[in-house]
Protein backbone atom coordinates (compact mmCIF):
# COMPACT_ATOMS: atom_id res chain seq x y z
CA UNK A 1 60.44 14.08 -86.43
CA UNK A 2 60.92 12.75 -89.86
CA UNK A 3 62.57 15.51 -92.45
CA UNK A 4 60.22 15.96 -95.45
CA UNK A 5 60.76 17.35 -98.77
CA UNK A 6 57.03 18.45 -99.21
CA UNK A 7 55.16 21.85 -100.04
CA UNK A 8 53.39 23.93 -97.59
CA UNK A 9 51.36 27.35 -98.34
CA UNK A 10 51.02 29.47 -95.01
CA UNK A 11 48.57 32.68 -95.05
CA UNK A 12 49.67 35.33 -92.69
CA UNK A 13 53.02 34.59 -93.13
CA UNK A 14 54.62 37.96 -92.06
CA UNK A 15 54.10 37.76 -88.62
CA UNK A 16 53.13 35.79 -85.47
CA UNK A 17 51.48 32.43 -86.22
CA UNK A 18 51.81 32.60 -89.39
CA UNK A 19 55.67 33.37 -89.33
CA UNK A 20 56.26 30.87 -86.71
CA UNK A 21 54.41 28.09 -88.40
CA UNK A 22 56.69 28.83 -91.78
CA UNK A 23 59.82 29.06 -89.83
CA UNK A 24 59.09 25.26 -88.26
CA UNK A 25 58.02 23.70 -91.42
CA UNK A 26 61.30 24.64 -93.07
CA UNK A 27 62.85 23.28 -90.37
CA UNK A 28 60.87 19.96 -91.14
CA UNK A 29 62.34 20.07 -94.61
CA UNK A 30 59.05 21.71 -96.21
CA UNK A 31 58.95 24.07 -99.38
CA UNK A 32 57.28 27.86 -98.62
CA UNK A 33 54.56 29.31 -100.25
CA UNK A 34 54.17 32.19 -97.94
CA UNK A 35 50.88 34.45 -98.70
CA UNK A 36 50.43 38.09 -96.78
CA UNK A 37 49.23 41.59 -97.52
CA UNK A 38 52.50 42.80 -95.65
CA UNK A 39 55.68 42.58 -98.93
CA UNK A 40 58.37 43.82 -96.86
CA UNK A 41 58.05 41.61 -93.96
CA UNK A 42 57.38 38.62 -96.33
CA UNK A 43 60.76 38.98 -98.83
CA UNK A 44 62.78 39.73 -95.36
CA UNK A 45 60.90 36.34 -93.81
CA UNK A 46 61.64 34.41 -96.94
CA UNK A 47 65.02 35.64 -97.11
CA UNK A 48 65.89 34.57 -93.58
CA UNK A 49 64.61 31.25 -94.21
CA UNK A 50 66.24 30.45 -97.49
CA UNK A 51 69.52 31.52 -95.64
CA UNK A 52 68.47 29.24 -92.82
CA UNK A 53 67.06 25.94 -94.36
CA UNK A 54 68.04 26.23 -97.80
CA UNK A 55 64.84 25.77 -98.77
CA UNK A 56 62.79 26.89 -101.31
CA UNK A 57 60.62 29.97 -100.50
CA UNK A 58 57.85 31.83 -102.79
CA UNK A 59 56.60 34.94 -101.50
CA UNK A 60 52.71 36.21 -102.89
CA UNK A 61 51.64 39.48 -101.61
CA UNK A 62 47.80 39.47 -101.49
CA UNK A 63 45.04 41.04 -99.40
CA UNK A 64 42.55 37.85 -98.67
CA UNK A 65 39.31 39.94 -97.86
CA UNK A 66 39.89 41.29 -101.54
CA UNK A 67 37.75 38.37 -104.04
CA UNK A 68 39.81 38.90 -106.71
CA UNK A 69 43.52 38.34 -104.78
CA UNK A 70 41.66 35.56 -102.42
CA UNK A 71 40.78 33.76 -106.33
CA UNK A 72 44.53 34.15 -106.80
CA UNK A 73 45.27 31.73 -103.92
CA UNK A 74 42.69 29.38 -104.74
CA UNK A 75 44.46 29.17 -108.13
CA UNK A 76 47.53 28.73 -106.73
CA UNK A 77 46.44 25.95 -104.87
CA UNK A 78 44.80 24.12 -107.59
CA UNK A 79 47.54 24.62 -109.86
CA UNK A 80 50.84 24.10 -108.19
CA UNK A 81 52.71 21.63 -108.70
CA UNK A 82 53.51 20.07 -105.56
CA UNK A 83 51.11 20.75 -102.39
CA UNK A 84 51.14 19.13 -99.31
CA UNK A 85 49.87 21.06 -96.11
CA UNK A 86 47.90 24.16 -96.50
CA UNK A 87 48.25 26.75 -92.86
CA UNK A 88 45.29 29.09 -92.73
CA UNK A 89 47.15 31.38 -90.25
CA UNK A 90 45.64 35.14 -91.63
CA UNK A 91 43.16 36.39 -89.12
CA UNK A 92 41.58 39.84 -88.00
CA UNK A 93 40.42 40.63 -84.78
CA UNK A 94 37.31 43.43 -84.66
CA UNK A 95 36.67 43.72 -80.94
CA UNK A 96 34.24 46.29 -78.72
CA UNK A 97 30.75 45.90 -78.61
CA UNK A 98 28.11 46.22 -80.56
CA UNK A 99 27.97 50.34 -80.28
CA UNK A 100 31.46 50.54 -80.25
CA UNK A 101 32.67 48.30 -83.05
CA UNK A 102 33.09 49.29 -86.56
CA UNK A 103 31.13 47.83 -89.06
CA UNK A 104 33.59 47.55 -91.61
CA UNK A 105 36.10 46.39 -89.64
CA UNK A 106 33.37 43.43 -88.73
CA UNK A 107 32.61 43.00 -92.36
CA UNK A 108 37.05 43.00 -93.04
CA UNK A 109 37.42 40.26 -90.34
CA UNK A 110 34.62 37.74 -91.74
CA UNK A 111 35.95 38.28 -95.45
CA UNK A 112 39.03 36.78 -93.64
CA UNK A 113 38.68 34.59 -90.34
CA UNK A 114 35.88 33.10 -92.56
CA UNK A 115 35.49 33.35 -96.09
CA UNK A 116 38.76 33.13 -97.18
CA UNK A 117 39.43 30.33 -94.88
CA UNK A 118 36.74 28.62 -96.42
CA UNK A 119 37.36 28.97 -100.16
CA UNK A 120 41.13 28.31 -99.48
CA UNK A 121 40.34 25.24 -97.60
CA UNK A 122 37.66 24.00 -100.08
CA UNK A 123 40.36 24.38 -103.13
CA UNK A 124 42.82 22.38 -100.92
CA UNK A 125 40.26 20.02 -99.91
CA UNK A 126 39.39 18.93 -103.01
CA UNK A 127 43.50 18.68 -104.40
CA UNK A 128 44.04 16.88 -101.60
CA UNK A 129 41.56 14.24 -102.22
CA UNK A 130 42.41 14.27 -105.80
CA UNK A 131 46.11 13.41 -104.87
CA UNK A 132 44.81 11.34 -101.55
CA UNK A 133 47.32 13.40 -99.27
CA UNK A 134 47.59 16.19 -97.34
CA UNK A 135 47.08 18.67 -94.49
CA UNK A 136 45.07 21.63 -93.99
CA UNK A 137 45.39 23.67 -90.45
CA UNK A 138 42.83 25.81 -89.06
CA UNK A 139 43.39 28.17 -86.93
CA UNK A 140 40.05 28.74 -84.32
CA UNK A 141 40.72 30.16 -81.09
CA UNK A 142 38.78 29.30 -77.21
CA UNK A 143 36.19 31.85 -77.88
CA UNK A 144 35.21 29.39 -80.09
CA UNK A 145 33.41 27.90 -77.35
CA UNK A 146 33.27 30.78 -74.79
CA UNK A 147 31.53 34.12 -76.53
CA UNK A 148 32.08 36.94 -74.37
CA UNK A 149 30.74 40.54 -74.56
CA UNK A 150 32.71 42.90 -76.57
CA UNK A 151 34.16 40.16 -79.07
CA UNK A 152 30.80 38.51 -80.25
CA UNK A 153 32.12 38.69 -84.29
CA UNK A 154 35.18 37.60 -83.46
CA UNK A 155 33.83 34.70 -81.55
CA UNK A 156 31.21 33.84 -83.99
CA UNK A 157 33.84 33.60 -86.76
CA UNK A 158 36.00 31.54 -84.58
CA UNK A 159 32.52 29.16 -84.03
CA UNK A 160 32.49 28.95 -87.35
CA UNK A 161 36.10 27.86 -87.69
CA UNK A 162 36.05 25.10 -85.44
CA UNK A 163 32.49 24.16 -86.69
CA UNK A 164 33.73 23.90 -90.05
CA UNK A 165 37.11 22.44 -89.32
CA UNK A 166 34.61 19.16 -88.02
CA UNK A 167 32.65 18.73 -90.40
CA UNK A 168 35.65 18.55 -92.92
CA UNK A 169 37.40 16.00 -90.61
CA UNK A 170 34.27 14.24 -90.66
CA UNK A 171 34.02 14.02 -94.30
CA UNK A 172 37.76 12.93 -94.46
CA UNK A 173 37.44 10.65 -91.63
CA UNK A 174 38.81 7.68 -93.29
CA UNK A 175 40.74 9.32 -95.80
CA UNK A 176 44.72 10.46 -95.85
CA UNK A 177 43.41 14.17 -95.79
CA UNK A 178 43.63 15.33 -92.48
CA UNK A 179 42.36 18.43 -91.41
CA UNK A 180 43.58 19.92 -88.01
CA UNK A 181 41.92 23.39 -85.99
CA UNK A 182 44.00 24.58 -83.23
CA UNK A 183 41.73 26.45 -80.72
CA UNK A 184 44.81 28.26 -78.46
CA UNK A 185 44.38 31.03 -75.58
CA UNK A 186 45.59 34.43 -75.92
CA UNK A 187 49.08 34.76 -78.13
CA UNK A 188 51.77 36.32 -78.21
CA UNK A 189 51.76 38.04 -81.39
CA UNK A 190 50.15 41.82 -82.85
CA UNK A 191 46.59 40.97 -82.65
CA UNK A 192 46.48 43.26 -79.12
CA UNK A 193 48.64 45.75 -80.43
CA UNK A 194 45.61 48.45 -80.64
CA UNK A 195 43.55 46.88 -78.10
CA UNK A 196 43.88 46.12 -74.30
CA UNK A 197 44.12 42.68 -73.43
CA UNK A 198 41.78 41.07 -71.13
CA UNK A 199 44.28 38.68 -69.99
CA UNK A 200 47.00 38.73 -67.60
CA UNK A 201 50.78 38.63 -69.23
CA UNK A 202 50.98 35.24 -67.37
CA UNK A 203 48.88 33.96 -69.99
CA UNK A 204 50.01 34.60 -72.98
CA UNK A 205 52.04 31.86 -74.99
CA UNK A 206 54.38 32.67 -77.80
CA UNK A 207 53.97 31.82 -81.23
CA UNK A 208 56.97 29.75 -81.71
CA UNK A 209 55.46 27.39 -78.55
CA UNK A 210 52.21 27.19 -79.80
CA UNK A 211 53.20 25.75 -83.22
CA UNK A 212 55.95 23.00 -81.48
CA UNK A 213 53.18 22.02 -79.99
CA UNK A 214 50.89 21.90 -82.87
CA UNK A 215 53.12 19.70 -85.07
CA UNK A 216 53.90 17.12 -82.85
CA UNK A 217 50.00 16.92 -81.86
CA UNK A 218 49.61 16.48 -85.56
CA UNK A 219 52.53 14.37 -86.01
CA UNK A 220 50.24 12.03 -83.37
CA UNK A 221 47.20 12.13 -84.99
CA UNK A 222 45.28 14.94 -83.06
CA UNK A 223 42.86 17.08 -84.75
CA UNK A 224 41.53 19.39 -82.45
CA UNK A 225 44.03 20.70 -80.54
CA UNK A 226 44.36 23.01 -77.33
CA UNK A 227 47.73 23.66 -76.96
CA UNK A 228 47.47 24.66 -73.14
CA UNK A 229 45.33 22.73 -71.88
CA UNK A 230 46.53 19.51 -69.71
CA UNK A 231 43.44 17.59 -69.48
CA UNK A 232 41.77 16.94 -72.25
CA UNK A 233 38.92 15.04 -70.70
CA UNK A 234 37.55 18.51 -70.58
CA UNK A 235 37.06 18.67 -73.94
CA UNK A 236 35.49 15.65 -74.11
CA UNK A 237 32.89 15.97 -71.69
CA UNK A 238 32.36 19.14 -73.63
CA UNK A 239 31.90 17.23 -77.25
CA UNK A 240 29.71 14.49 -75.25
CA UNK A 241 26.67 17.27 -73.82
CA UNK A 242 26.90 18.69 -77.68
CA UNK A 243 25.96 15.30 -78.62
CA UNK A 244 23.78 14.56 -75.45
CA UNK A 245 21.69 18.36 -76.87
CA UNK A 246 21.81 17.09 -80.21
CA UNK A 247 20.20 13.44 -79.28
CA UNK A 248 17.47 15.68 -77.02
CA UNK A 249 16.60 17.86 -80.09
CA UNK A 250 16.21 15.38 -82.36
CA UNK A 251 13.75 12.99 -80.38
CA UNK A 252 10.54 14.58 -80.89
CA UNK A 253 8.61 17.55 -82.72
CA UNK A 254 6.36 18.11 -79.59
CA UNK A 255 6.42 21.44 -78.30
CA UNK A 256 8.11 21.71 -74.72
CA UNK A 257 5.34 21.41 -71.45
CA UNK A 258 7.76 24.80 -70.33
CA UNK A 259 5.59 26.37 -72.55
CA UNK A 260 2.04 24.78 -72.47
């Protein structure tokens, strides 16, 4: 690990991923911007890591489902001036199914998990091809690919994370912006505070391990990364029957003898 003297901005900084990821990069010799609704937690966060690292630490206080704060962070991102890694850790959960979920709280999540992950990432996206540099981490999650009753907005948003996360590394393919999506298993952190977990305790991996292991897959060059999973030849059988579909949908405009 090589020390760096760079600038990353983490969302959901106060806690959990978020905290964890701004602990390590200070570690790595990065400078904080940490963004999160939660002012308390962040000054105490940014505190301990100034102490720490002897680094420098900015705190923002902002609500990212609220357009007017989430414009705030975009600015902040154009207009800084020194960026190098942007950490989309802020996330809600809305689970329970469709007659027990809120609909607000489904409406909160997606002005998070996906609209302000997607303006942030678009206003770092385009600095960082301006300045032809930089990182931008995604956090999706395995119901990405496995939708299961009682979590179908959550999952969808998660979909949408890792969907868009490609298509980004796509466009940046041969480019010095890289763009990484980590798609873990249940966490460690306060997202089942309210809510049972459908998971044994066995399962669950902390914060702090889950980022280790997310910088040094992106010290290597990985970009979509499972951080507990040994053999990745799963996910590449997986990536090879989306593109086996794909090739099928695309060879004709016939309708289907199934249904003649």
């Amino acid at each position: 690990m090589t020390l760096s003297n760079k600038t990353a901005l983490v969302t959901g900084a106060s806690s959990g991923i978020g905290a964890a990821y701004a602990d390590q990069l200070a570690s790595r010799g990065y400078h904080l911007i940490l963004v999160a609704r939660r002012e308390e937690r962040l000054q105490q966060l940014a505190l301990e890591l100034k102490q720490k690292y002897a680094k420098n630490v900015e705190v923002i206080v902002a609500d990212l489902a609220s357009p007017v704060e989430l414009e705030w962070i975009c600015n902040c991102i154009r207009d800084v001036d020194q960026l190098d890694m942007l950490v989309n850790c802020a996330g809600l959960g809305a689970l329970g199914t469709s007659q027990q979920v809120n609909p607000q709280s489904v409406v909160q999540m997606l002005l998070v998990n996906v609209i302000a992950l997607t303006q942030l990432s678009l206003a770092a996206a385009k600095r960082f091809s301006q300045q032809q540099s930089g990182n931008i981490i995604n956090i999706g999650s395995i119901l990405a690919a496995m939708p299961v009753a009682g979590a179908g907005a959550y999952s969808g948003s998660k979909a949408y994370v890792l969907n868009f996360s490609k298509a980004l590394q796509a466009e940046f393919k041969t480019s010095s912006v890289k763009v990484q999506v980590i798609m873990p298993g249940p966490v460690k952190t306060e997202f089942f505070t309210h809510t049972p977990a459908p998971f044994p305790e066995s399962l669950f991996m902390q914060p702090e391990t889950l980022v280790e292991t997310a910088l040094i897959a992106l010290d290597q060059g990985e970009d979509v990364i499972f951080p507990n999973l040994e053999d990745m030849s799963l996910w590449e059988k997986y990536e090879i029957s989306r593109g086996i579909l794909v090739k099928g949908l695309t060879q004709s405009n016939a309708i289907p003898s199934r249904y003649l």
